[in-house]
N, C-alpha and C. Protein backbone atom coordinates (compact mmCIF):
# COMPACT_ATOMS: atom_id res chain seq x y z
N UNK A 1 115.24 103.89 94.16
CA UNK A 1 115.60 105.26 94.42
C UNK A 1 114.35 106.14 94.60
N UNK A 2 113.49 105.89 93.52
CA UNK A 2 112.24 106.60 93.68
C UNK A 2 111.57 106.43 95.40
N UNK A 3 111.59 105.27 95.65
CA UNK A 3 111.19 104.84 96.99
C UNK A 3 111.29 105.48 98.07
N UNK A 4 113.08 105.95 98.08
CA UNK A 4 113.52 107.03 99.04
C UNK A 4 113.16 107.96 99.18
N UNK A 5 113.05 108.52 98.26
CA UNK A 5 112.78 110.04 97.90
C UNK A 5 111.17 110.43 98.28
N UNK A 6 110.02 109.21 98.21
CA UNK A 6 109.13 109.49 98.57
C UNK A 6 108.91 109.41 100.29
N UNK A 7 109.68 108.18 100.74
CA UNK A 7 109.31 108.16 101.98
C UNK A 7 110.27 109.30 102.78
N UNK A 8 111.61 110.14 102.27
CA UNK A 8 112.57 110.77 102.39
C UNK A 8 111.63 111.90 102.41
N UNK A 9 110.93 112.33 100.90
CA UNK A 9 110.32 114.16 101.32
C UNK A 9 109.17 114.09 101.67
N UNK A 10 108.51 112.99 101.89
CA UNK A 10 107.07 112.78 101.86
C UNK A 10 106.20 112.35 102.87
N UNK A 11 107.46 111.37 103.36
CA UNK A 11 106.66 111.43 104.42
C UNK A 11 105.77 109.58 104.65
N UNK A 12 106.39 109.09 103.18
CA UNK A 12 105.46 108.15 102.59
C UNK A 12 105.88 106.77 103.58
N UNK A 13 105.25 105.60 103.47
CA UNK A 13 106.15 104.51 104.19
C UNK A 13 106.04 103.55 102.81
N UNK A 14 106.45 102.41 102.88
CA UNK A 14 106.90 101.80 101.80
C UNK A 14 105.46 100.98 101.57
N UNK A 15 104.59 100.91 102.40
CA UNK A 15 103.41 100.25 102.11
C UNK A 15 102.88 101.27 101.48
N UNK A 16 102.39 102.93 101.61
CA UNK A 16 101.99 103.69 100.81
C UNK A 16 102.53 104.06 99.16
N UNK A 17 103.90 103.40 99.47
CA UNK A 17 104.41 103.62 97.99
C UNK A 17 104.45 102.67 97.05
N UNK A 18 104.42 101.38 97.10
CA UNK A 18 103.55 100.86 96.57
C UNK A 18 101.86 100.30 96.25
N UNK A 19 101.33 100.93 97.10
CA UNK A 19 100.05 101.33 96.41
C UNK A 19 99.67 102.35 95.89
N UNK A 20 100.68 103.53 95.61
CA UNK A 20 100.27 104.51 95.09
C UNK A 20 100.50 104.23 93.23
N UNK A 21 99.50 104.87 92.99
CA UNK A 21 99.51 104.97 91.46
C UNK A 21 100.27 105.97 90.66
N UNK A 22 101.04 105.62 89.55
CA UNK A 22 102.34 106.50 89.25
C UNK A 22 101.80 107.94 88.62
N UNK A 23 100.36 108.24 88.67
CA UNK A 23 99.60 109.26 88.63
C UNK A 23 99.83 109.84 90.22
N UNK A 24 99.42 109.65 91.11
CA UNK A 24 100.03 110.01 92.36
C UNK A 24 101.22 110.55 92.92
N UNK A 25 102.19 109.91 92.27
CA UNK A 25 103.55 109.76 92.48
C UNK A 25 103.99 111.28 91.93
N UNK A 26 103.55 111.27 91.01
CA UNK A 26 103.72 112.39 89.80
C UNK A 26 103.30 113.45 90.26
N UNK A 27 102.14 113.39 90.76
CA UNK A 27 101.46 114.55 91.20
C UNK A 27 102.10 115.21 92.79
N UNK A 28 102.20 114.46 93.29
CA UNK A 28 102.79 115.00 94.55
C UNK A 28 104.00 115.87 94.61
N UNK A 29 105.09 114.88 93.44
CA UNK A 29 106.30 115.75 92.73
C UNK A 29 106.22 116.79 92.02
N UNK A 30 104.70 117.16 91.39
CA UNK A 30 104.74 118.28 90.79
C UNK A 30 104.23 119.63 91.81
N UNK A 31 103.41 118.88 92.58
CA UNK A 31 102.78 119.85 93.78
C UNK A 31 103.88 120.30 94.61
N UNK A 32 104.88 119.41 94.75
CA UNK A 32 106.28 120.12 96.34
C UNK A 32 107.18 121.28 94.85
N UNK A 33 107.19 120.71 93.72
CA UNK A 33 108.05 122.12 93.10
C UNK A 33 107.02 123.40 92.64
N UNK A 34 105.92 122.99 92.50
CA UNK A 34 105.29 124.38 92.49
C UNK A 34 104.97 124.95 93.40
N UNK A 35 105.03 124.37 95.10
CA UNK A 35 105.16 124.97 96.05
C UNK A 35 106.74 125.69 96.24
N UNK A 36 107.57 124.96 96.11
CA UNK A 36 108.68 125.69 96.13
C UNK A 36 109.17 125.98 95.01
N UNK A 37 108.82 126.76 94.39
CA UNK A 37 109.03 127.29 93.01
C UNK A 37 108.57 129.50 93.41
N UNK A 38 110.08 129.83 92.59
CA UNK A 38 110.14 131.17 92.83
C UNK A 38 109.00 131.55 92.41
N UNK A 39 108.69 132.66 92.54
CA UNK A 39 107.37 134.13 92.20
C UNK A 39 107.49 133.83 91.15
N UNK A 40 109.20 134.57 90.75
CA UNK A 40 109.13 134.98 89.65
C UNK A 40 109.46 134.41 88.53
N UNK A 41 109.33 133.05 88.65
CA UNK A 41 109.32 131.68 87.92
C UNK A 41 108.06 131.23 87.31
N UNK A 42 106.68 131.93 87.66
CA UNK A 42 105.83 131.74 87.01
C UNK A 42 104.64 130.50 87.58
């Protein structure tokens, strides 16, 4: 599932997603909600 979701919002292909490190993984997911994350959400 995780798989989808990366190559789904990301853009990723399945060779990039398993070489990515679950530090990576993480980070990218935290970077697309603090991009889309309200003003006034902080």
């Amino acid at each position: 599932m995780l798989m989808g979701v990366m190559m789904d919002a990301f853009g990723w292909s399945a060779e990039q997603f398993w070489q990515a490190t679950s530090h990576e993984i993480w980070a990218m997911i935290e970077a697309r909600q603090r991009a889309n994350a309200r003003i006034d959400q902080g």
